[in-house]
PDB file of N, CA and C in Angstrom:
ATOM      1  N   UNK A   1     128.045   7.254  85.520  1.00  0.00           N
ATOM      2  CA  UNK A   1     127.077   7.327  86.596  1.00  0.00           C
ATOM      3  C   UNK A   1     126.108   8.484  86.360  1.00  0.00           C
ATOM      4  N   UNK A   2     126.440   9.419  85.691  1.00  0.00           N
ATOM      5  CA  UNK A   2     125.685  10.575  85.614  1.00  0.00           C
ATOM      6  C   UNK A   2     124.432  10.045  84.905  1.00  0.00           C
ATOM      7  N   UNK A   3     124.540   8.758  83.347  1.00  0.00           N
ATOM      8  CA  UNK A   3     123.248   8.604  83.139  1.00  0.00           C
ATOM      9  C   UNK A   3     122.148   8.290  83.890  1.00  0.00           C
ATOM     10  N   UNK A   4     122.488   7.565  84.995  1.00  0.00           N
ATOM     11  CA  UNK A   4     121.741   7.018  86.045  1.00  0.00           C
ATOM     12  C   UNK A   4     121.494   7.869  86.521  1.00  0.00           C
ATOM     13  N   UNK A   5     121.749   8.989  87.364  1.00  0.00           N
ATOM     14  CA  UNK A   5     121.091  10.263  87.731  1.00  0.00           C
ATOM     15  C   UNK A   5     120.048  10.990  87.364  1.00  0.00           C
ATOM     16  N   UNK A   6     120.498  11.242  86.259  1.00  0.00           N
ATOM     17  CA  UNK A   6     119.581  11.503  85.071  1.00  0.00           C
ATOM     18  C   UNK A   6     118.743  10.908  85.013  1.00  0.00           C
ATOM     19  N   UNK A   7     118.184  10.120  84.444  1.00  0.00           N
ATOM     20  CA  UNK A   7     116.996   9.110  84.479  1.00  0.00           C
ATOM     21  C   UNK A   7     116.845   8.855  85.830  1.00  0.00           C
ATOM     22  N   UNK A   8     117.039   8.414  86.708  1.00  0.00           N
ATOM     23  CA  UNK A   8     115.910   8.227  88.084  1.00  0.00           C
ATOM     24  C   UNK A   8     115.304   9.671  88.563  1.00  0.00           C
ATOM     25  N   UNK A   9     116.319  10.612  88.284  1.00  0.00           N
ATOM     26  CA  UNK A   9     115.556  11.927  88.631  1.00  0.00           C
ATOM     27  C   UNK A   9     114.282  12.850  87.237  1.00  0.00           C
ATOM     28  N   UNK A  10     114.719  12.072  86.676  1.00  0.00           N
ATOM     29  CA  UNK A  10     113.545  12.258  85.610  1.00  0.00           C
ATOM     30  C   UNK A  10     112.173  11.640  85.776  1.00  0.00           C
ATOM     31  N   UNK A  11     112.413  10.561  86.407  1.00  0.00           N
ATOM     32  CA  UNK A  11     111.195   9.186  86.307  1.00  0.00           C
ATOM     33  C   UNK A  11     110.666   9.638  87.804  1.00  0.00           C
ATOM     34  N   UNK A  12     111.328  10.259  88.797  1.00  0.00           N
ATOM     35  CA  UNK A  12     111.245  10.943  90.309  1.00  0.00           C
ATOM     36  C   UNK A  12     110.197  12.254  89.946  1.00  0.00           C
ATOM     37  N   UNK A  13     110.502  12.768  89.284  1.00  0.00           N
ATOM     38  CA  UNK A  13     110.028  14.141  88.388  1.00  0.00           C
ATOM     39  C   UNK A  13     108.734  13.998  87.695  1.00  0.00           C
ATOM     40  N   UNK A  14     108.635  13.205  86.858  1.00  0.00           N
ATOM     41  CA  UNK A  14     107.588  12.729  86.269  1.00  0.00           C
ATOM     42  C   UNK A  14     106.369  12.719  87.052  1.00  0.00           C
ATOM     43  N   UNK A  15     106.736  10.960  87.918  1.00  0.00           N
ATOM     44  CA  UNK A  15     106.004  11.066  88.929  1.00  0.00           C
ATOM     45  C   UNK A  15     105.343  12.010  89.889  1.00  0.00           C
ATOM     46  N   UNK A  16     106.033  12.826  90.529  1.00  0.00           N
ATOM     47  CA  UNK A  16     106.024  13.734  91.317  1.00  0.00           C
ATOM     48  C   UNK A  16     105.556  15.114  90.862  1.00  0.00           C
ATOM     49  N   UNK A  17     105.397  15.120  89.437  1.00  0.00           N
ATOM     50  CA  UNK A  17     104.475  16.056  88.604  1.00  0.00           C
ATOM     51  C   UNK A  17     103.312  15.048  88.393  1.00  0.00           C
ATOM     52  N   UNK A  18     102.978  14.372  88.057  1.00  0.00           N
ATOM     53  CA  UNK A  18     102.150  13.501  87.947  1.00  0.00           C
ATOM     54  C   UNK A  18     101.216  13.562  89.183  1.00  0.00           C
ATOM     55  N   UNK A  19     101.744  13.311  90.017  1.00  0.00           N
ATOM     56  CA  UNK A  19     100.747  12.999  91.673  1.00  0.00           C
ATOM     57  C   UNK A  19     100.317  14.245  92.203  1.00  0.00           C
ATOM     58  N   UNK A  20     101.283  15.627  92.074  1.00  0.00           N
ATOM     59  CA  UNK A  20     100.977  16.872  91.707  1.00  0.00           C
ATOM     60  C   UNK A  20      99.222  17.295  91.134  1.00  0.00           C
ATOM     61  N   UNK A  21      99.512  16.813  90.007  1.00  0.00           N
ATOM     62  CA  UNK A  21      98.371  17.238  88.972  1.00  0.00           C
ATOM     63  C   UNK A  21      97.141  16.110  89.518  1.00  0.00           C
ATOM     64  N   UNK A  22      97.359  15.215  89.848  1.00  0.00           N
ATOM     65  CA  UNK A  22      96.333  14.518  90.002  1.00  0.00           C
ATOM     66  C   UNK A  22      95.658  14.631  91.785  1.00  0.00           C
ATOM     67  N   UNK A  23      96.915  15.259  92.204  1.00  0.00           N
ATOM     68  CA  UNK A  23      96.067  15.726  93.473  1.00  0.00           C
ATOM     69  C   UNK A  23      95.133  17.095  93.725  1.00  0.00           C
ATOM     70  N   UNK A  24      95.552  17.399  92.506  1.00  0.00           N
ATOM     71  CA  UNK A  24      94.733  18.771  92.326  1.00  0.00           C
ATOM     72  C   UNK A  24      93.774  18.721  91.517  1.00  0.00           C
ATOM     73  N   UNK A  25      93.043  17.667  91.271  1.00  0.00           N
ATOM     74  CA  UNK A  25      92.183  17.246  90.439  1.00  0.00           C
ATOM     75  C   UNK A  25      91.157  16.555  91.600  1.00  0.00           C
ATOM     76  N   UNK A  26      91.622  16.104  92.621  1.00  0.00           N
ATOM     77  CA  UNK A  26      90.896  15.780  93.416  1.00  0.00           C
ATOM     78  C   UNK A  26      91.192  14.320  94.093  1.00  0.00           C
ATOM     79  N   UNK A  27      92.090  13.273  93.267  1.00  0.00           N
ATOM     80  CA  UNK A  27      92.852  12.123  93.720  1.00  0.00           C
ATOM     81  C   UNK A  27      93.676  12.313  95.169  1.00  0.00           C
ATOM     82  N   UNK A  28      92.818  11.504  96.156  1.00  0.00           N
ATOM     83  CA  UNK A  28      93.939  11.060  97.749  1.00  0.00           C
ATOM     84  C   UNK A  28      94.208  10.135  97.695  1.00  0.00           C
ATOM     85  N   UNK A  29      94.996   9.590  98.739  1.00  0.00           N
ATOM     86  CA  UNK A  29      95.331   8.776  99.479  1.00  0.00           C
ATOM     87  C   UNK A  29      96.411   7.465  98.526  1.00  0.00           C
ATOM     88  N   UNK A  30      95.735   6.109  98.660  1.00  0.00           N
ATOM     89  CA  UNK A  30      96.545   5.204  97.819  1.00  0.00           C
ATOM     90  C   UNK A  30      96.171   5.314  96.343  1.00  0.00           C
ATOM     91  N   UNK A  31      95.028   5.743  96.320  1.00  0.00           N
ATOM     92  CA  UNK A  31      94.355   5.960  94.594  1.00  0.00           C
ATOM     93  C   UNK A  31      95.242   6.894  94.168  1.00  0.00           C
ATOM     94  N   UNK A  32      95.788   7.779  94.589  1.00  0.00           N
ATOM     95  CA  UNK A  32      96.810   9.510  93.992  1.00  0.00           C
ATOM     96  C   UNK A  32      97.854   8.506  93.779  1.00  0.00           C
ATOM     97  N   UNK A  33      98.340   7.681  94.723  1.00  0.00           N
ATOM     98  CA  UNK A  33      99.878   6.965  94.273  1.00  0.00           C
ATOM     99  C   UNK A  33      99.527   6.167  93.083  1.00  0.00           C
ATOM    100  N   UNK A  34      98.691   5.154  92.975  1.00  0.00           N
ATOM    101  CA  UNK A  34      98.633   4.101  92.233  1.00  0.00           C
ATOM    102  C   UNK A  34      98.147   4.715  90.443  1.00  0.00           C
ATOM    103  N   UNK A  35      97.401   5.985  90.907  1.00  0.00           N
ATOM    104  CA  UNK A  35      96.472   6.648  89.735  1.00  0.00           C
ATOM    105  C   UNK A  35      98.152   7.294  88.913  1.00  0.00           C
ATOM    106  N   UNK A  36      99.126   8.204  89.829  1.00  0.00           N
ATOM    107  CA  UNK A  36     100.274   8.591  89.739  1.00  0.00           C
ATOM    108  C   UNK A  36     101.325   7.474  88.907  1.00  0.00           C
ATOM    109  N   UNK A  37     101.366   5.992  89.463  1.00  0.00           N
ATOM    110  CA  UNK A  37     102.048   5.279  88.933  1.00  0.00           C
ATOM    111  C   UNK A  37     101.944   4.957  87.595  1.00  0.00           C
ATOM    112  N   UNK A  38     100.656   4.630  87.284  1.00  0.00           N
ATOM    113  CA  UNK A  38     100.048   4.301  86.302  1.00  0.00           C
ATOM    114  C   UNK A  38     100.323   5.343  84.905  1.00  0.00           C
ATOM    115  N   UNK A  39      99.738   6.980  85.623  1.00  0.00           N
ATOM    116  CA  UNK A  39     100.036   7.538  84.456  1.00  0.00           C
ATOM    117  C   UNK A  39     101.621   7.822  84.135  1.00  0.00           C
ATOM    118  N   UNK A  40     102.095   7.701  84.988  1.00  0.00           N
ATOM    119  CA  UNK A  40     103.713   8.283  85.064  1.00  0.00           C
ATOM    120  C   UNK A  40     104.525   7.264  84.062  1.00  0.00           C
ATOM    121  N   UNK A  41     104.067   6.180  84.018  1.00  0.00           N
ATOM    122  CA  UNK A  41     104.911   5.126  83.213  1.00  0.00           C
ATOM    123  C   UNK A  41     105.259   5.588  81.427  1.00  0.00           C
ATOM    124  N   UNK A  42     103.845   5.799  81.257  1.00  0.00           N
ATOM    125  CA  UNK A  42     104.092   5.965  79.807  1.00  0.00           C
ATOM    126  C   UNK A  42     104.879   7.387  79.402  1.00  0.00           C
ATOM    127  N   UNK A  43     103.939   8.131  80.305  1.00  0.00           N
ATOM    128  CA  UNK A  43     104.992   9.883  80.313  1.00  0.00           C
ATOM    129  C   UNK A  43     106.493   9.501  80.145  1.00  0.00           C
ATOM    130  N   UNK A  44     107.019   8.589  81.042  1.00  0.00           N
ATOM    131  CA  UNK A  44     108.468   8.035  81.151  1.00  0.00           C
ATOM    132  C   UNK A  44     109.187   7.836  79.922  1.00  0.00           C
ATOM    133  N   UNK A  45     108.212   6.408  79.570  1.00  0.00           N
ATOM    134  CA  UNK A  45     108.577   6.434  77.960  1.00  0.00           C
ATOM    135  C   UNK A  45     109.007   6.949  77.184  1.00  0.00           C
ATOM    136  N   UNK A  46     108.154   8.048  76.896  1.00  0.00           N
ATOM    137  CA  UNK A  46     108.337   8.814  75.780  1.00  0.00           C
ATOM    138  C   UNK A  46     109.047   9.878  76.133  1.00  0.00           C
ATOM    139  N   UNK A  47     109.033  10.762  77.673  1.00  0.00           N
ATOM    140  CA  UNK A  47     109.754  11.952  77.816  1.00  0.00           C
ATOM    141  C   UNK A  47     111.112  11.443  77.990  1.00  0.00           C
ATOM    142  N   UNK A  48     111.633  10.646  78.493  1.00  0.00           N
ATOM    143  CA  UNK A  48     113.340  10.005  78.823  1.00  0.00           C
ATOM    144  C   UNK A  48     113.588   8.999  77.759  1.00  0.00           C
ATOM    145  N   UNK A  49     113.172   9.228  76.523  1.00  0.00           N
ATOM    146  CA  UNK A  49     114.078   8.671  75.765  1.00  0.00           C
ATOM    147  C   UNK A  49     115.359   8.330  75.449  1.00  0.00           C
ATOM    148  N   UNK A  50     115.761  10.044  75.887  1.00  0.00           N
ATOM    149  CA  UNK A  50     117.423  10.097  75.641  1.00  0.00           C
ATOM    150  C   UNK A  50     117.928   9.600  76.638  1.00  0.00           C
ATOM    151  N   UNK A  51     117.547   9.680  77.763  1.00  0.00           N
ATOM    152  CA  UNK A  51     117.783   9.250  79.110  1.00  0.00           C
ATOM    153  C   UNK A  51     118.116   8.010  79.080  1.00  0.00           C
ATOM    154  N   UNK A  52     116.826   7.398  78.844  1.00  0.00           N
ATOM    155  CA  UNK A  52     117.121   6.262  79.058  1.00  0.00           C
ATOM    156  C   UNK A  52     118.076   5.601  77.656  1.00  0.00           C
ATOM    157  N   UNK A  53     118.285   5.493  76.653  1.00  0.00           N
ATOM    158  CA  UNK A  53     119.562   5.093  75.837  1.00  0.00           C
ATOM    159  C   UNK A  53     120.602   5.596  76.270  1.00  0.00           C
ATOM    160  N   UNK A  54     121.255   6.201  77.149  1.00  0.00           N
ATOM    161  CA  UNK A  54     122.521   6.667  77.262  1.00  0.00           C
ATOM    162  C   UNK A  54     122.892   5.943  78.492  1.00  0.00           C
ATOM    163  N   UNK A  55     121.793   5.467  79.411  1.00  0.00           N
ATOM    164  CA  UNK A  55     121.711   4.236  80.326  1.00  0.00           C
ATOM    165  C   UNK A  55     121.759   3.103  79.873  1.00  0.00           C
ATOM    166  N   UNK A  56     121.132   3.263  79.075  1.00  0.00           N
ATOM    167  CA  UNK A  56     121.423   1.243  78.366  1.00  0.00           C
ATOM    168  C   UNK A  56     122.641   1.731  77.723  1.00  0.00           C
ATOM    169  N   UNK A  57     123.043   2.219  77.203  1.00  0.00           N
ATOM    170  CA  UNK A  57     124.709   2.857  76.280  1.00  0.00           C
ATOM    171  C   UNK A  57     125.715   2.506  77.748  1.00  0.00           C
ATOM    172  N   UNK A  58     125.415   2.990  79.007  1.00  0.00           N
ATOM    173  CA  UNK A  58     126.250   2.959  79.388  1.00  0.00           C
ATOM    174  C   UNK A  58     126.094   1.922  80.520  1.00  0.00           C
ATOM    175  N   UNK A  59     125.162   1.010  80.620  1.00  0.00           N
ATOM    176  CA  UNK A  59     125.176  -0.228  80.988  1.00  0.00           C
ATOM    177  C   UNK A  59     125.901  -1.025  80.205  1.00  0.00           C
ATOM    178  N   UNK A  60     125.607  -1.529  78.777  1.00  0.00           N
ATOM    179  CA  UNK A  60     126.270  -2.085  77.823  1.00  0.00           C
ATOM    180  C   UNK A  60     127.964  -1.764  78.052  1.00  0.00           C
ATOM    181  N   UNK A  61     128.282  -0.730  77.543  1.00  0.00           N
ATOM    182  CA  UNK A  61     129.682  -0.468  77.866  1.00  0.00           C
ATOM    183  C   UNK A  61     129.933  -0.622  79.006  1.00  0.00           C
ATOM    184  N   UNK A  62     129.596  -0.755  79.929  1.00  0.00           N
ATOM    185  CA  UNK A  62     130.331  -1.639  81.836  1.00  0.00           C
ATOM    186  C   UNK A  62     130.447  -2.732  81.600  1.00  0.00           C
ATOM    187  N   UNK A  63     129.047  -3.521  81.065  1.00  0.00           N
ATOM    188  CA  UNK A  63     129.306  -5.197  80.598  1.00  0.00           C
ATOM    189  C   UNK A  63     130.394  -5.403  79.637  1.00  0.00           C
ATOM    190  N   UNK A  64     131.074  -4.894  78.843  1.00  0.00           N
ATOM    191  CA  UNK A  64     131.541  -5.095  77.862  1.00  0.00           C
ATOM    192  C   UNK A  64     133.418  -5.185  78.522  1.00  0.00           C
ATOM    193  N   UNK A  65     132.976  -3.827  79.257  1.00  0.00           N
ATOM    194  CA  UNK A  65     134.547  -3.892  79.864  1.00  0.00           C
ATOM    195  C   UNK A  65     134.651  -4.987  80.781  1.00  0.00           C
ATOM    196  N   UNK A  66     133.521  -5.185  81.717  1.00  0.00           N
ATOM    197  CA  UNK A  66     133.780  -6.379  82.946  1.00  0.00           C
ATOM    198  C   UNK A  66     133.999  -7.668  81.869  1.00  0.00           C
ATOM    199  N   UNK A  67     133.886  -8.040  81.440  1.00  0.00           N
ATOM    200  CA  UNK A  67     133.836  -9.525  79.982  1.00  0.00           C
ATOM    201  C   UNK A  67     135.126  -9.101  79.438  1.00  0.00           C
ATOM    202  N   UNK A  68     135.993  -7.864  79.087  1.00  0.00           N
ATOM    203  CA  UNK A  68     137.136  -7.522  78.742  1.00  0.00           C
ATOM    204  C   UNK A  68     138.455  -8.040  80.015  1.00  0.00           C
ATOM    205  N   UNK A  69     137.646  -7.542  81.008  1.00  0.00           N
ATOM    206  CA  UNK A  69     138.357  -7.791  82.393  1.00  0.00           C
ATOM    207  C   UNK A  69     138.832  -9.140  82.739  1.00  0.00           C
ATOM    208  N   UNK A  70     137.330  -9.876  82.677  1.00  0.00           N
ATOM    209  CA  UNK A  70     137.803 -11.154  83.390  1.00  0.00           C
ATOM    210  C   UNK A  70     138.084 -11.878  82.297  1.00  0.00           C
ATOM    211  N   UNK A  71     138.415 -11.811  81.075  1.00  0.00           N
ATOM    212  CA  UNK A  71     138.875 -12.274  80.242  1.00  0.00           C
ATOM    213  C   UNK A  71     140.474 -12.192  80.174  1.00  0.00           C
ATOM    214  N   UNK A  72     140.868 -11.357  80.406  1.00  0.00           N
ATOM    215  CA  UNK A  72     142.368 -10.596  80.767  1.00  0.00           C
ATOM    216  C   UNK A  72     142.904 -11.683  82.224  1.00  0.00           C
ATOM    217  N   UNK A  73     142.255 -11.422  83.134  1.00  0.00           N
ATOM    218  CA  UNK A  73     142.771 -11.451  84.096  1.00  0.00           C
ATOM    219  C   UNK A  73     142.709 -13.088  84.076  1.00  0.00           C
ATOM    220  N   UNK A  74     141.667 -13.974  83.390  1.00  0.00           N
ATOM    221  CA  UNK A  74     141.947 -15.826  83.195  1.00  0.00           C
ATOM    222  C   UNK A  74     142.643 -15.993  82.251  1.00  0.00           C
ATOM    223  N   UNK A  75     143.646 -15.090  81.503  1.00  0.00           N
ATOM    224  CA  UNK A  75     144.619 -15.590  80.339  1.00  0.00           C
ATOM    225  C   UNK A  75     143.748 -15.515  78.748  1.00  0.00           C
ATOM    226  N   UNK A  76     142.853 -15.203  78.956  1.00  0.00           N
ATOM    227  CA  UNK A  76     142.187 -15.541  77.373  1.00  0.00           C
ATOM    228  C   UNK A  76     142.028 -14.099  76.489  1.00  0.00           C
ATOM    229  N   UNK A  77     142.055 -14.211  75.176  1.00  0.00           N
ATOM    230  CA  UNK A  77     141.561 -13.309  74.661  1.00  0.00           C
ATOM    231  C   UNK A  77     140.014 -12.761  74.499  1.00  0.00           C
ATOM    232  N   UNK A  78     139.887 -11.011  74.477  1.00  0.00           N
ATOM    233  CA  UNK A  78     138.532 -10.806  75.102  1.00  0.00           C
ATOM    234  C   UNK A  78     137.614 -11.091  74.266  1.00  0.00           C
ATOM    235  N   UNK A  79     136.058 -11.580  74.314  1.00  0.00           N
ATOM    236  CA  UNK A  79     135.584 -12.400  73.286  1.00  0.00           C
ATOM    237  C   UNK A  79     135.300 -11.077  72.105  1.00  0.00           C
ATOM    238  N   UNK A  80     135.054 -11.498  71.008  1.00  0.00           N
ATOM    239  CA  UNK A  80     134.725 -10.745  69.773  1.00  0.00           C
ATOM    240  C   UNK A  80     133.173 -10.117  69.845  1.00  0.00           C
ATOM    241  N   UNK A  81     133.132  -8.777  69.548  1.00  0.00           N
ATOM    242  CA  UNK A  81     132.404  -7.991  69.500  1.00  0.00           C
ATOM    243  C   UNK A  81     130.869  -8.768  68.978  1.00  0.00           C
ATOM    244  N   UNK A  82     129.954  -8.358  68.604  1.00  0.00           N
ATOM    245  CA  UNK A  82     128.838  -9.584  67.520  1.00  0.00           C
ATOM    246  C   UNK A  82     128.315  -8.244  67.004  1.00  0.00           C
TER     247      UNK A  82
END
């Protein structure tokens, strides 16, 4: 769970530096959010890299165990790795 923390409070951060800087530039109202969204995406990208792989790392490994699980628990063996 911690990756998930991590990354939404990064992408929270981003943003929120983002709308920051652009309100001090002179951006209000829905234009500061939407101008904010826009630039915040790619910042995301590239600054939560690690972030975000250790979220897909640890999404993957939940799927892997739940497919281990209900494989167990209907009698079958768990399917093979690919």
């Amino acid at each position: 769970m911690k990756a998930v923390v991590v990354y939404s409070l990064g992408r929270a951060g981003i943003f929120l530096a983002t709308a920051a800087v652009l309100a001090l530039v002179g951006f209000r109202s829905w234009l500061l959010v939407l101008a904010a969204l826009v630039a915040s995406l790619p910042l995301s990208y590239f600054a939560l890299r690690g972030p975000r792989a250790a979220f897909a790392e640890q999404l993957a490994r939940r799927a892997r165990e739940r497919r281990e699980l209900r494989a167990k628990l209907a009698g079958h063996e768990p399917p093979e790795e690919e």
